[in-house]
PDB file of N, CA and C in Angstrom:
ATOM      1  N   UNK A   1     143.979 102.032 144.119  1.00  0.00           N
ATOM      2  CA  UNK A   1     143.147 101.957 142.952  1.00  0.00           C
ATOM      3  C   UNK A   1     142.080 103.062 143.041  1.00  0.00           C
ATOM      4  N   UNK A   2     141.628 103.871 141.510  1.00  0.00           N
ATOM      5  CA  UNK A   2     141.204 104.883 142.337  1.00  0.00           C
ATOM      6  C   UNK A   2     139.616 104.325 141.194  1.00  0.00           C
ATOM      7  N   UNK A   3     138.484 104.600 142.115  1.00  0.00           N
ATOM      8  CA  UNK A   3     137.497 104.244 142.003  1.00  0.00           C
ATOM      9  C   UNK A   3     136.291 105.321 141.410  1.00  0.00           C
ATOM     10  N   UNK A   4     135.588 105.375 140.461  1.00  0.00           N
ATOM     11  CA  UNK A   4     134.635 106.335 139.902  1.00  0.00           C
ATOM     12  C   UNK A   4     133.661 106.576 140.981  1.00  0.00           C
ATOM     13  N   UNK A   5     133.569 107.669 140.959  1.00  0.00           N
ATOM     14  CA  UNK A   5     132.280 108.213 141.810  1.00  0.00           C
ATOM     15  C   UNK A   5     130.751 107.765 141.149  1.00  0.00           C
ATOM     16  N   UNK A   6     130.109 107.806 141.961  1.00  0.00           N
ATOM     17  CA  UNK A   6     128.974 106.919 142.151  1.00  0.00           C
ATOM     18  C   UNK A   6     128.316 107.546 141.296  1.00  0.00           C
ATOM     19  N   UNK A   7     128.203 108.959 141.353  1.00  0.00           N
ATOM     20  CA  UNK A   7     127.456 110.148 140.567  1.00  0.00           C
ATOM     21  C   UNK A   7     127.728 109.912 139.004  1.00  0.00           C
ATOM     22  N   UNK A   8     128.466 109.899 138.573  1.00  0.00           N
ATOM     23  CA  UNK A   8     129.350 109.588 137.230  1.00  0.00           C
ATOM     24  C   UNK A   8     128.888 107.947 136.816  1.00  0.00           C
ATOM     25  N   UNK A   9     128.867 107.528 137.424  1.00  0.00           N
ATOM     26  CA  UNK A   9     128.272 105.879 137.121  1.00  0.00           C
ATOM     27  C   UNK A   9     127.166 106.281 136.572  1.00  0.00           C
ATOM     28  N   UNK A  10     125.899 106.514 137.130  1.00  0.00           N
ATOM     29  CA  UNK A  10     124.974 106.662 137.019  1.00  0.00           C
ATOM     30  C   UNK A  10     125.000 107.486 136.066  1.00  0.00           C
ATOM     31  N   UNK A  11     125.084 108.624 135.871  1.00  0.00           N
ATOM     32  CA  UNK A  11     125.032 109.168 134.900  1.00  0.00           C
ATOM     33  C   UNK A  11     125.476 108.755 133.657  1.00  0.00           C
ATOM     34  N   UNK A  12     126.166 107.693 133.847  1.00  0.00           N
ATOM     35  CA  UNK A  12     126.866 106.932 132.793  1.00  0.00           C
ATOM     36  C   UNK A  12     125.627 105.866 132.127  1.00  0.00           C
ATOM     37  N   UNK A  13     125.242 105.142 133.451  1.00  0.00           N
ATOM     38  CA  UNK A  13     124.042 104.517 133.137  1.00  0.00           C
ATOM     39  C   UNK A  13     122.936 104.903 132.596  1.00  0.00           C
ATOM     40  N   UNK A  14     122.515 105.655 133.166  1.00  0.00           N
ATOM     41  CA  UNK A  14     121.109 106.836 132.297  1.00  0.00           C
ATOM     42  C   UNK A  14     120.875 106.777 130.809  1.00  0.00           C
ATOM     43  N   UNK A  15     122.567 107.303 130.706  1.00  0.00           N
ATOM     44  CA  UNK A  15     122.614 107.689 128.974  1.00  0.00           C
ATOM     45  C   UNK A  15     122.289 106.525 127.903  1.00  0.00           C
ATOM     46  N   UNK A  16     123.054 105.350 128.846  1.00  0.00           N
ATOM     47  CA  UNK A  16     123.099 104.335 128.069  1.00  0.00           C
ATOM     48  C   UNK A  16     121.700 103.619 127.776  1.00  0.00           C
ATOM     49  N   UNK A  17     121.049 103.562 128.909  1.00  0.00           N
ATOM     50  CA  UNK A  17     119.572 103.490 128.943  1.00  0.00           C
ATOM     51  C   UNK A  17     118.910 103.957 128.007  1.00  0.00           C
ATOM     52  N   UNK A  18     119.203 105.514 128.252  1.00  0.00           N
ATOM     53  CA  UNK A  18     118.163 106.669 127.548  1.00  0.00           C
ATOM     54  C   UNK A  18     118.498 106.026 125.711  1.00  0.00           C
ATOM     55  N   UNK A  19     119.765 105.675 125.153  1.00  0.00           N
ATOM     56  CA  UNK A  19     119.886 105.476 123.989  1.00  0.00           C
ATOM     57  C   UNK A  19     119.161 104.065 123.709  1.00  0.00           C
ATOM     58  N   UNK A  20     119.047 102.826 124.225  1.00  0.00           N
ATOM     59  CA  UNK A  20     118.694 101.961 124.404  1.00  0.00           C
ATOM     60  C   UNK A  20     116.916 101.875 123.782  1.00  0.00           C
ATOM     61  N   UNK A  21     116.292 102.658 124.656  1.00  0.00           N
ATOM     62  CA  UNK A  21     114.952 102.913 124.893  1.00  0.00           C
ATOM     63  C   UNK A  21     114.336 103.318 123.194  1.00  0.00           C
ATOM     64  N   UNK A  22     113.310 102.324 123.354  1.00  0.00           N
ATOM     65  CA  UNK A  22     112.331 102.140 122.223  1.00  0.00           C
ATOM     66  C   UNK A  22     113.067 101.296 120.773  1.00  0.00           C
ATOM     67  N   UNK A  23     114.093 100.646 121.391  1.00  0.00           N
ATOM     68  CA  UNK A  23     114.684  99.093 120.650  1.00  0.00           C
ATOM     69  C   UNK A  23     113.433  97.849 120.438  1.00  0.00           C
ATOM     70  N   UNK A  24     113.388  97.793 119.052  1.00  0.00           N
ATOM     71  CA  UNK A  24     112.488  96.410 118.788  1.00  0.00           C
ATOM     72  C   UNK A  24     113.229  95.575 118.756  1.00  0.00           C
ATOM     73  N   UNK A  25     112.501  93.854 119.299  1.00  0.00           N
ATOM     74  CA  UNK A  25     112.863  93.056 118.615  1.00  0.00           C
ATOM     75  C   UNK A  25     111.559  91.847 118.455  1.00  0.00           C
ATOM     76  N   UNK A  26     111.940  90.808 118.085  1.00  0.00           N
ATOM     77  CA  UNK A  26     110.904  89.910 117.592  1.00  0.00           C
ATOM     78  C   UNK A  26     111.439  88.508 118.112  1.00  0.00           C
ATOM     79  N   UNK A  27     110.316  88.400 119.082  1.00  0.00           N
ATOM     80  CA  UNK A  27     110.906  86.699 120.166  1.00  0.00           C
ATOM     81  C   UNK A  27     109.622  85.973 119.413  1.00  0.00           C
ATOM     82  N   UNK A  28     110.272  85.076 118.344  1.00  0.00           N
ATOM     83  CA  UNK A  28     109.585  83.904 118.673  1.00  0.00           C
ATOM     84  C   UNK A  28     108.708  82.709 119.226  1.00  0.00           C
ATOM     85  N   UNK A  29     107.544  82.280 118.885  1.00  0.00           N
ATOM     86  CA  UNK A  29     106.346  81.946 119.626  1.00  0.00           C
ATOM     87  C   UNK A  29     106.584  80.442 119.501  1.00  0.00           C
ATOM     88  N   UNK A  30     107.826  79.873 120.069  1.00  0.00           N
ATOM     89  CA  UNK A  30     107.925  78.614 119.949  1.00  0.00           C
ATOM     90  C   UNK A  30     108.420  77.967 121.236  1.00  0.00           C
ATOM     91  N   UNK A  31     108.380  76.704 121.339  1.00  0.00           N
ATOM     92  CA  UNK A  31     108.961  76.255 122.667  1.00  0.00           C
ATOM     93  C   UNK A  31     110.657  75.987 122.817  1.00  0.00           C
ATOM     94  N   UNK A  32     110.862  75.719 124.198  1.00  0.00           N
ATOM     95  CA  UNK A  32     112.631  75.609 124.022  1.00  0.00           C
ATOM     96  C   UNK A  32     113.592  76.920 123.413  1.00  0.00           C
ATOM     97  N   UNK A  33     114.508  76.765 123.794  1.00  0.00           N
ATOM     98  CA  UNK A  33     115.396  77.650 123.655  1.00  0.00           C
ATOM     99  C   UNK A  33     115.427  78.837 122.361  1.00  0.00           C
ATOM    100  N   UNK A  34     115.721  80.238 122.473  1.00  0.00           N
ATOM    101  CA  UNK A  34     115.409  81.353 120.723  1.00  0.00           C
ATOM    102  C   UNK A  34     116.541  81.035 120.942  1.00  0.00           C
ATOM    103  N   UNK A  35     116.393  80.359 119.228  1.00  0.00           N
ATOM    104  CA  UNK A  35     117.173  79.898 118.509  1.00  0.00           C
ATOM    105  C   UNK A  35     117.474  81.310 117.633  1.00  0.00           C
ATOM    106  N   UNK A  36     118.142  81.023 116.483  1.00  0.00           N
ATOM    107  CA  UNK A  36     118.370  82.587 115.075  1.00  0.00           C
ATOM    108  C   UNK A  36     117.147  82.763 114.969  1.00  0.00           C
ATOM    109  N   UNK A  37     116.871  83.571 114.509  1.00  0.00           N
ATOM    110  CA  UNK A  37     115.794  84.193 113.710  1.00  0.00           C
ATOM    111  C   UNK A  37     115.490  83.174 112.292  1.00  0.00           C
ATOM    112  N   UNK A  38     116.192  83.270 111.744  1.00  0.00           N
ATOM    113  CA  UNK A  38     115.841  82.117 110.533  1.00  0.00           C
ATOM    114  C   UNK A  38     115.424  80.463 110.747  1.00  0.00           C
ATOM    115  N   UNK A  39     115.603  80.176 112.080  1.00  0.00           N
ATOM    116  CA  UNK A  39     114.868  79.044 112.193  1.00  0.00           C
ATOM    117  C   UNK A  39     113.279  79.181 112.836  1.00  0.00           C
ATOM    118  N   UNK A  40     112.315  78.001 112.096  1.00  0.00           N
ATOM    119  CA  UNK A  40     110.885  78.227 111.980  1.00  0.00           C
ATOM    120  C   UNK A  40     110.598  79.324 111.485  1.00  0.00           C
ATOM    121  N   UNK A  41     110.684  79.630 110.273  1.00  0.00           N
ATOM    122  CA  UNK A  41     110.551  81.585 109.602  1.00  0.00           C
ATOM    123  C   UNK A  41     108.976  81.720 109.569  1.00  0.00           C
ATOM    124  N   UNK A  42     108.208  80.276 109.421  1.00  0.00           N
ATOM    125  CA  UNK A  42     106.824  80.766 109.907  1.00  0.00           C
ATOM    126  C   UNK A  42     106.110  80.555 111.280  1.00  0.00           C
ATOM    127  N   UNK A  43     106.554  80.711 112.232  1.00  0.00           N
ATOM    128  CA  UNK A  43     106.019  80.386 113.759  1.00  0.00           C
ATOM    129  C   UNK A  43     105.781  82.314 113.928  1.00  0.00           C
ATOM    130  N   UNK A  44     104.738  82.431 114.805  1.00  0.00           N
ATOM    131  CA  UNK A  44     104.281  83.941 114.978  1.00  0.00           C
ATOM    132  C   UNK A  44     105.082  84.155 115.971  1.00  0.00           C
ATOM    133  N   UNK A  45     105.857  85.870 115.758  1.00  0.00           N
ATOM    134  CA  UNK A  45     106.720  86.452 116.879  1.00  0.00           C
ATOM    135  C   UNK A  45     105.845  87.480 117.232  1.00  0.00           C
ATOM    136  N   UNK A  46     106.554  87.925 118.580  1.00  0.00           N
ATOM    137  CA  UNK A  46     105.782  88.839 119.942  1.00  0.00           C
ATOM    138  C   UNK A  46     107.027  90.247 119.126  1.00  0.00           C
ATOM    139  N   UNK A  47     106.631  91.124 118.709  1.00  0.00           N
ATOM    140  CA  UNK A  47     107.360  92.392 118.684  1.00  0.00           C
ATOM    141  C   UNK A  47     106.968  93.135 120.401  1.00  0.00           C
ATOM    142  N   UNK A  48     108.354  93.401 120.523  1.00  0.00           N
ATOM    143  CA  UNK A  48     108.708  94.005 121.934  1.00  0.00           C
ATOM    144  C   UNK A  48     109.105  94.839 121.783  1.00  0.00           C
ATOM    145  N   UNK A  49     109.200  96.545 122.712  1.00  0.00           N
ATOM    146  CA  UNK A  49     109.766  97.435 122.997  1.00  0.00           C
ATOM    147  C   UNK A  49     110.710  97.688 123.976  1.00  0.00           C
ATOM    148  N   UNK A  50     112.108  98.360 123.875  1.00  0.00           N
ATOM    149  CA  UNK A  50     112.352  98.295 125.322  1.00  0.00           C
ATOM    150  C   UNK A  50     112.405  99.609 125.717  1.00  0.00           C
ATOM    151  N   UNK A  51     111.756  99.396 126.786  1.00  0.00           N
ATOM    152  CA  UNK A  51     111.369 100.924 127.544  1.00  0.00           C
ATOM    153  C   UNK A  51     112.522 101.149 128.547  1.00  0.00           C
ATOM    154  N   UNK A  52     113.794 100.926 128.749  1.00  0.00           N
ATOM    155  CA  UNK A  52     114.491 101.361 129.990  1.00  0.00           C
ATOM    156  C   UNK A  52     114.372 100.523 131.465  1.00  0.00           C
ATOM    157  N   UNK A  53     114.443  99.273 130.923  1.00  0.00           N
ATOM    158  CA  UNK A  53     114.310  98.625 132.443  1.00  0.00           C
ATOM    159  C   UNK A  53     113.487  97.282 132.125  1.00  0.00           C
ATOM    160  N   UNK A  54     112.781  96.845 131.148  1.00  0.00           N
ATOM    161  CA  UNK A  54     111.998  96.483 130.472  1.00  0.00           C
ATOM    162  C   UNK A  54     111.568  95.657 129.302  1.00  0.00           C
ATOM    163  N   UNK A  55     111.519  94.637 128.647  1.00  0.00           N
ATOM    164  CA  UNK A  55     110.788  94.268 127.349  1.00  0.00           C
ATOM    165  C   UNK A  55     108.995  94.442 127.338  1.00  0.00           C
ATOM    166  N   UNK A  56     108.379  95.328 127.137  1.00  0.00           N
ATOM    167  CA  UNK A  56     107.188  94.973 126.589  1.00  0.00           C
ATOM    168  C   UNK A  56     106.287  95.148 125.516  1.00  0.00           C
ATOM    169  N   UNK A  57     105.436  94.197 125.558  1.00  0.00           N
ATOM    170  CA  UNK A  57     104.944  93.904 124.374  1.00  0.00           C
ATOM    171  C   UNK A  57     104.444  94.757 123.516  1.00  0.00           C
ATOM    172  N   UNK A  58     104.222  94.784 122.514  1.00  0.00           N
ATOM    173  CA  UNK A  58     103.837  95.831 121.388  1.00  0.00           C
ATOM    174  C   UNK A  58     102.814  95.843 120.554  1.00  0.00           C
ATOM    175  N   UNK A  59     103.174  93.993 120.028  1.00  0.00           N
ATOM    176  CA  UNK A  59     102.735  93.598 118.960  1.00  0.00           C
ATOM    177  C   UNK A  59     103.114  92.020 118.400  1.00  0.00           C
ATOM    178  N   UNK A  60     101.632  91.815 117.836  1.00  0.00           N
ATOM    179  CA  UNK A  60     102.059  90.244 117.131  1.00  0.00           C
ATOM    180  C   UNK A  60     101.901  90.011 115.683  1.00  0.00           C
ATOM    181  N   UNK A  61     102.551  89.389 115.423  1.00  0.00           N
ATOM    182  CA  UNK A  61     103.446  89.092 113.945  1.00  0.00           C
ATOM    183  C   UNK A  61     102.752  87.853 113.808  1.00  0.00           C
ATOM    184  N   UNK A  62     102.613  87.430 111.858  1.00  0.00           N
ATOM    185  CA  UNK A  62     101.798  86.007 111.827  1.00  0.00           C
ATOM    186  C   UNK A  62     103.507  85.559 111.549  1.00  0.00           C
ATOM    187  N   UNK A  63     104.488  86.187 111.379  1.00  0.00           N
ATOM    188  CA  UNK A  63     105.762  85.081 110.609  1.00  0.00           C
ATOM    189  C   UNK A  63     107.256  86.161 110.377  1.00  0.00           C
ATOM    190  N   UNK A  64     108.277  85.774 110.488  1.00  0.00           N
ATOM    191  CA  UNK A  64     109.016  86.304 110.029  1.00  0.00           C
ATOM    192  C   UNK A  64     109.491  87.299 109.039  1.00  0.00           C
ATOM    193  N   UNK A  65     109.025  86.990 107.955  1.00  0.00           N
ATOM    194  CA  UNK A  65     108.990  88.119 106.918  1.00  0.00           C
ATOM    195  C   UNK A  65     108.080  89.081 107.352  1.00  0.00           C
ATOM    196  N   UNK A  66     107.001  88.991 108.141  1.00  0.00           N
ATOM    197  CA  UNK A  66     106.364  90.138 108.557  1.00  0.00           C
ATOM    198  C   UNK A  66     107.061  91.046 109.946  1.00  0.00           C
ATOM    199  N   UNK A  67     107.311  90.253 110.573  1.00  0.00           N
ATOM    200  CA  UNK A  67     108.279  91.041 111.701  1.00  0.00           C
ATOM    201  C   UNK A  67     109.414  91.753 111.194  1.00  0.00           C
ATOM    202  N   UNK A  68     110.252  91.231 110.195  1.00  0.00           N
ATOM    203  CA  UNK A  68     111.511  92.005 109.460  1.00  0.00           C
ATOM    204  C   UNK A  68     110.766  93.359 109.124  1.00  0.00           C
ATOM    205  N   UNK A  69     109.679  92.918 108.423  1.00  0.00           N
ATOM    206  CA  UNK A  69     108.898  94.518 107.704  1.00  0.00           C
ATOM    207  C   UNK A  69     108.581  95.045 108.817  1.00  0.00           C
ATOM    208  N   UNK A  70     108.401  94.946 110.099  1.00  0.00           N
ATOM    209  CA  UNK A  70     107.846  95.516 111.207  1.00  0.00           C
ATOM    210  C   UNK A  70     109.032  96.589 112.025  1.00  0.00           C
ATOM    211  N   UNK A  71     110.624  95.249 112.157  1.00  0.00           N
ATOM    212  CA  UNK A  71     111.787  96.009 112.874  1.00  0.00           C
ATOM    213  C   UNK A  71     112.585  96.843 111.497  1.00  0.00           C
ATOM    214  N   UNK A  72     112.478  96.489 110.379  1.00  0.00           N
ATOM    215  CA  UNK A  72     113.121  97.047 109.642  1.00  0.00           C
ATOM    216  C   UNK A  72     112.407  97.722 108.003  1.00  0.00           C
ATOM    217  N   UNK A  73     111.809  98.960 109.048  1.00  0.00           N
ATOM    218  CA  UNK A  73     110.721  99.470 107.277  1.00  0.00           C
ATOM    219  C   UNK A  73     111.831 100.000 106.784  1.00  0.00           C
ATOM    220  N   UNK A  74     111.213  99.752 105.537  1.00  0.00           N
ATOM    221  CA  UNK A  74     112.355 100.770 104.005  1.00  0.00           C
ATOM    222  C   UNK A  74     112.670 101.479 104.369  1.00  0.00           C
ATOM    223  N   UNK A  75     113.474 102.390 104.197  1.00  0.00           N
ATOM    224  CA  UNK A  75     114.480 104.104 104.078  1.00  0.00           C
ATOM    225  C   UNK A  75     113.422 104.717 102.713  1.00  0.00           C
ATOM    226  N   UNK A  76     113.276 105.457 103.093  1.00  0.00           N
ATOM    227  CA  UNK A  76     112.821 106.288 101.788  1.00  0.00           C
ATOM    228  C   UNK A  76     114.185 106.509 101.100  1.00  0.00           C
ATOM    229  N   UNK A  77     113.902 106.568  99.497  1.00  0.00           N
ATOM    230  CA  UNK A  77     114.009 106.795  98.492  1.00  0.00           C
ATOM    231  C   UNK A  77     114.717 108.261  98.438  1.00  0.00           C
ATOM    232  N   UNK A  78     115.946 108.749  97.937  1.00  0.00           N
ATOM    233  CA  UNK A  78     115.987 110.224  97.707  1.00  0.00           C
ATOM    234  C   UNK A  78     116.022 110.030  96.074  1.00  0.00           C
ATOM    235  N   UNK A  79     114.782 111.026  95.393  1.00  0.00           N
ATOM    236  CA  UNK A  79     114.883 111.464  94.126  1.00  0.00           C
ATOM    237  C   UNK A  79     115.561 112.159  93.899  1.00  0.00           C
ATOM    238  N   UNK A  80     116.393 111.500  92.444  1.00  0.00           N
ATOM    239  CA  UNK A  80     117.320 112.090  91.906  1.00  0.00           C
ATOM    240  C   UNK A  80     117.110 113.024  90.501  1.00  0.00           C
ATOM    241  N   UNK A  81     117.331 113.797  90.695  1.00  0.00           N
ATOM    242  CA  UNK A  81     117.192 114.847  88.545  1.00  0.00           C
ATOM    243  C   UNK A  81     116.851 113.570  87.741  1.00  0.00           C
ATOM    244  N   UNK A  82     116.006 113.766  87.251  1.00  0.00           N
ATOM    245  CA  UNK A  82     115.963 113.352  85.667  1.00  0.00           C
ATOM    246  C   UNK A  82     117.457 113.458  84.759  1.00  0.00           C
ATOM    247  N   UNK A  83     117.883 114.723  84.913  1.00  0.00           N
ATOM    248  CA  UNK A  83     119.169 114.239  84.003  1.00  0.00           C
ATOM    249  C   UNK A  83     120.463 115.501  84.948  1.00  0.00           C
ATOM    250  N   UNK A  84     121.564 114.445  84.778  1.00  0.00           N
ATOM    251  CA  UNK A  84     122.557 115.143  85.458  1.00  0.00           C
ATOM    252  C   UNK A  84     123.094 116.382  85.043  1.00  0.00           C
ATOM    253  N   UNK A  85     123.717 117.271  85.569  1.00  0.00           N
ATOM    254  CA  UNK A  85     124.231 118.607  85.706  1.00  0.00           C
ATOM    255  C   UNK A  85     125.204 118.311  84.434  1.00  0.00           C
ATOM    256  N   UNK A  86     125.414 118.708  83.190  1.00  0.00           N
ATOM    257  CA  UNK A  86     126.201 118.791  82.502  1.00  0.00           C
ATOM    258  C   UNK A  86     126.571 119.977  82.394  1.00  0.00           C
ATOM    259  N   UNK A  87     127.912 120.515  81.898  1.00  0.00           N
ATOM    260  CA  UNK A  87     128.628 122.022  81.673  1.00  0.00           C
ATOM    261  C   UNK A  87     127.865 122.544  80.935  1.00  0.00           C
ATOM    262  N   UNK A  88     128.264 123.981  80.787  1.00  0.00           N
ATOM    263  CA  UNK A  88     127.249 124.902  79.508  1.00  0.00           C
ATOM    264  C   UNK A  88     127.708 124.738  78.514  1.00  0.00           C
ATOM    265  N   UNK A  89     128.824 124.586  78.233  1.00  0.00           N
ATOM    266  CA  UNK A  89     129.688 124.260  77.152  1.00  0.00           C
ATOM    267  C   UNK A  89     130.195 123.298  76.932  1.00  0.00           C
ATOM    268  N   UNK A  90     130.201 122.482  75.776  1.00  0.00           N
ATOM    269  CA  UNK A  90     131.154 121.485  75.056  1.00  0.00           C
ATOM    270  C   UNK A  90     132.418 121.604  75.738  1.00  0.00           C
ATOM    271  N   UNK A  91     133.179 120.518  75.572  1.00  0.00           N
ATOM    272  CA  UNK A  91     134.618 121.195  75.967  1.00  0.00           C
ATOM    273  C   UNK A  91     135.096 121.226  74.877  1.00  0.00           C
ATOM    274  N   UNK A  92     136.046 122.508  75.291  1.00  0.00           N
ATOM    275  CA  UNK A  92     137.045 123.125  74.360  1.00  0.00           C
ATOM    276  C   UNK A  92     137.830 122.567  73.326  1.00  0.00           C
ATOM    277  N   UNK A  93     138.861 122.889  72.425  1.00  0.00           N
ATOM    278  CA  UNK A  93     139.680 122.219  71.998  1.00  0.00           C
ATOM    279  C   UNK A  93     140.580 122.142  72.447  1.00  0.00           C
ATOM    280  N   UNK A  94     141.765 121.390  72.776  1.00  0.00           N
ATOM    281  CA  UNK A  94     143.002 121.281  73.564  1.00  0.00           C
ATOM    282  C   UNK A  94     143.804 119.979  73.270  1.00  0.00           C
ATOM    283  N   UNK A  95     144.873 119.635  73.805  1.00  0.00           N
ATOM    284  CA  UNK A  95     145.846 118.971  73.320  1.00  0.00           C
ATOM    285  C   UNK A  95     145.677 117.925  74.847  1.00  0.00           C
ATOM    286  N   UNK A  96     144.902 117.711  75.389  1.00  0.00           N
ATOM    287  CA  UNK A  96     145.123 117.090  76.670  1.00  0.00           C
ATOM    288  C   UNK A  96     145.001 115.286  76.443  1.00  0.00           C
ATOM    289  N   UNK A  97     145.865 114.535  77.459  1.00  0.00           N
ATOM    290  CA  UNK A  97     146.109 112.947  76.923  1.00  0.00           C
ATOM    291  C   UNK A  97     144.863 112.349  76.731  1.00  0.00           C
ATOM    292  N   UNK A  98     143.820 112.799  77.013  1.00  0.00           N
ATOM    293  CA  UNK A  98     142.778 112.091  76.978  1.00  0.00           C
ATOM    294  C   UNK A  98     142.309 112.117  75.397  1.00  0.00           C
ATOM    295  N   UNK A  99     142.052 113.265  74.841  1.00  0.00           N
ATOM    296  CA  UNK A  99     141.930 113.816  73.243  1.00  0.00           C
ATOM    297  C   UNK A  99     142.519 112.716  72.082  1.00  0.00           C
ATOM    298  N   UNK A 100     141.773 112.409  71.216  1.00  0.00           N
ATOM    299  CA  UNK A 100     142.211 112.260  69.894  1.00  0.00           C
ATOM    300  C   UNK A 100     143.318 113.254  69.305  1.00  0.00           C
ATOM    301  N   UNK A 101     144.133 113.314  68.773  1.00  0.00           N
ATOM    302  CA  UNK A 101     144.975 114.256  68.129  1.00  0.00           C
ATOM    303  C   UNK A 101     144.366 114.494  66.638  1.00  0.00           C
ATOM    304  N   UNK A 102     143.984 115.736  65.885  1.00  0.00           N
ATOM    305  CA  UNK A 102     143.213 116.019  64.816  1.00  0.00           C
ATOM    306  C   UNK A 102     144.555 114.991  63.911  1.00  0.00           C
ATOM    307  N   UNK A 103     144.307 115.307  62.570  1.00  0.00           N
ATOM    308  CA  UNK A 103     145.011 115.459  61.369  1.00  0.00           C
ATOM    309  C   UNK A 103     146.105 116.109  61.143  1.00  0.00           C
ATOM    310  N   UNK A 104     145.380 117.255  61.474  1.00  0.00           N
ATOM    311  CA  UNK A 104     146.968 118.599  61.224  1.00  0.00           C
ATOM    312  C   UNK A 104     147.347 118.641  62.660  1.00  0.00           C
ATOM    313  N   UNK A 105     146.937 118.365  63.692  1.00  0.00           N
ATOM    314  CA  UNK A 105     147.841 118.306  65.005  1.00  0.00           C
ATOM    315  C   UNK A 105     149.434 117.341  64.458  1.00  0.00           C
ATOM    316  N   UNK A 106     148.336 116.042  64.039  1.00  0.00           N
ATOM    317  CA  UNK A 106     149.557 115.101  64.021  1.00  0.00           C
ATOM    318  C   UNK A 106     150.773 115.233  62.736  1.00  0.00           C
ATOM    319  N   UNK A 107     150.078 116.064  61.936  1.00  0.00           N
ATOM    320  CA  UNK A 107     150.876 116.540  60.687  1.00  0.00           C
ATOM    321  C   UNK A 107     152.013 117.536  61.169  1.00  0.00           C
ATOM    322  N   UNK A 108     151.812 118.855  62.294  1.00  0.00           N
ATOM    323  CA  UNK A 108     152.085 119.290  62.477  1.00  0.00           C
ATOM    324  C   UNK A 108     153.445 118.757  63.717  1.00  0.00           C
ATOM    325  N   UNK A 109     153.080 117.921  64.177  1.00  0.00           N
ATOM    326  CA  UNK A 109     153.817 117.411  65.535  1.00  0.00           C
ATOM    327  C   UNK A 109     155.598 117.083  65.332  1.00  0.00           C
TER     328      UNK A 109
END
């Protein structure tokens, strides 16, 4: 069985760490077992950081809806044109399936 070098582990570990690092979350200020998040939505949570080895503390929350706004702020907004890119021109006249057929098209047909 052939076994990874020790060097390569670690380095394996690091990364995973290094991506890890500065993860929030929000533990609950209640007794007995964290339960979901949606149970007691008003009991105050501890916002935590994780630093690589670590949970510590950050910050305190009066309730749930405030911790969500805490681990999860808005995305900004991308503004869009006032009005979309239309052609310079009308379109053409043409015979294509989408078209009404004139009068004299269909007279002609």
């Amino acid at each position: 069985m052939d076994e990874e070098p020790l060097e390569e582990w670690a380095r394996r570990r690091d990364e995973r760490r290094a991506l890890s690092k500065g993860r929030l979350r929000a533990v609950p200020l209640t007794r007995g077992p964290h339960r979901g998040a949606h149970v007691e939505p008003d009991a105050p949570r501890v916002i935590q950081e994780w630093d690589g080895t670590q949970w510590v503390t950050v910050g305190l929350v009066d309730d749930l809806a405030a911790a969500k706004a805490m681990l999860y702020p808005p995305q900004p907004v991308e503004e869009k044109p006032a009005e979309w890119d239309r052609p310079p021109t009308p379109l053409g006249k043409g015979r294509g399936r989408h078209r009404k057929p004139s009068p004299a098209e269909e007279r002609d047909a």
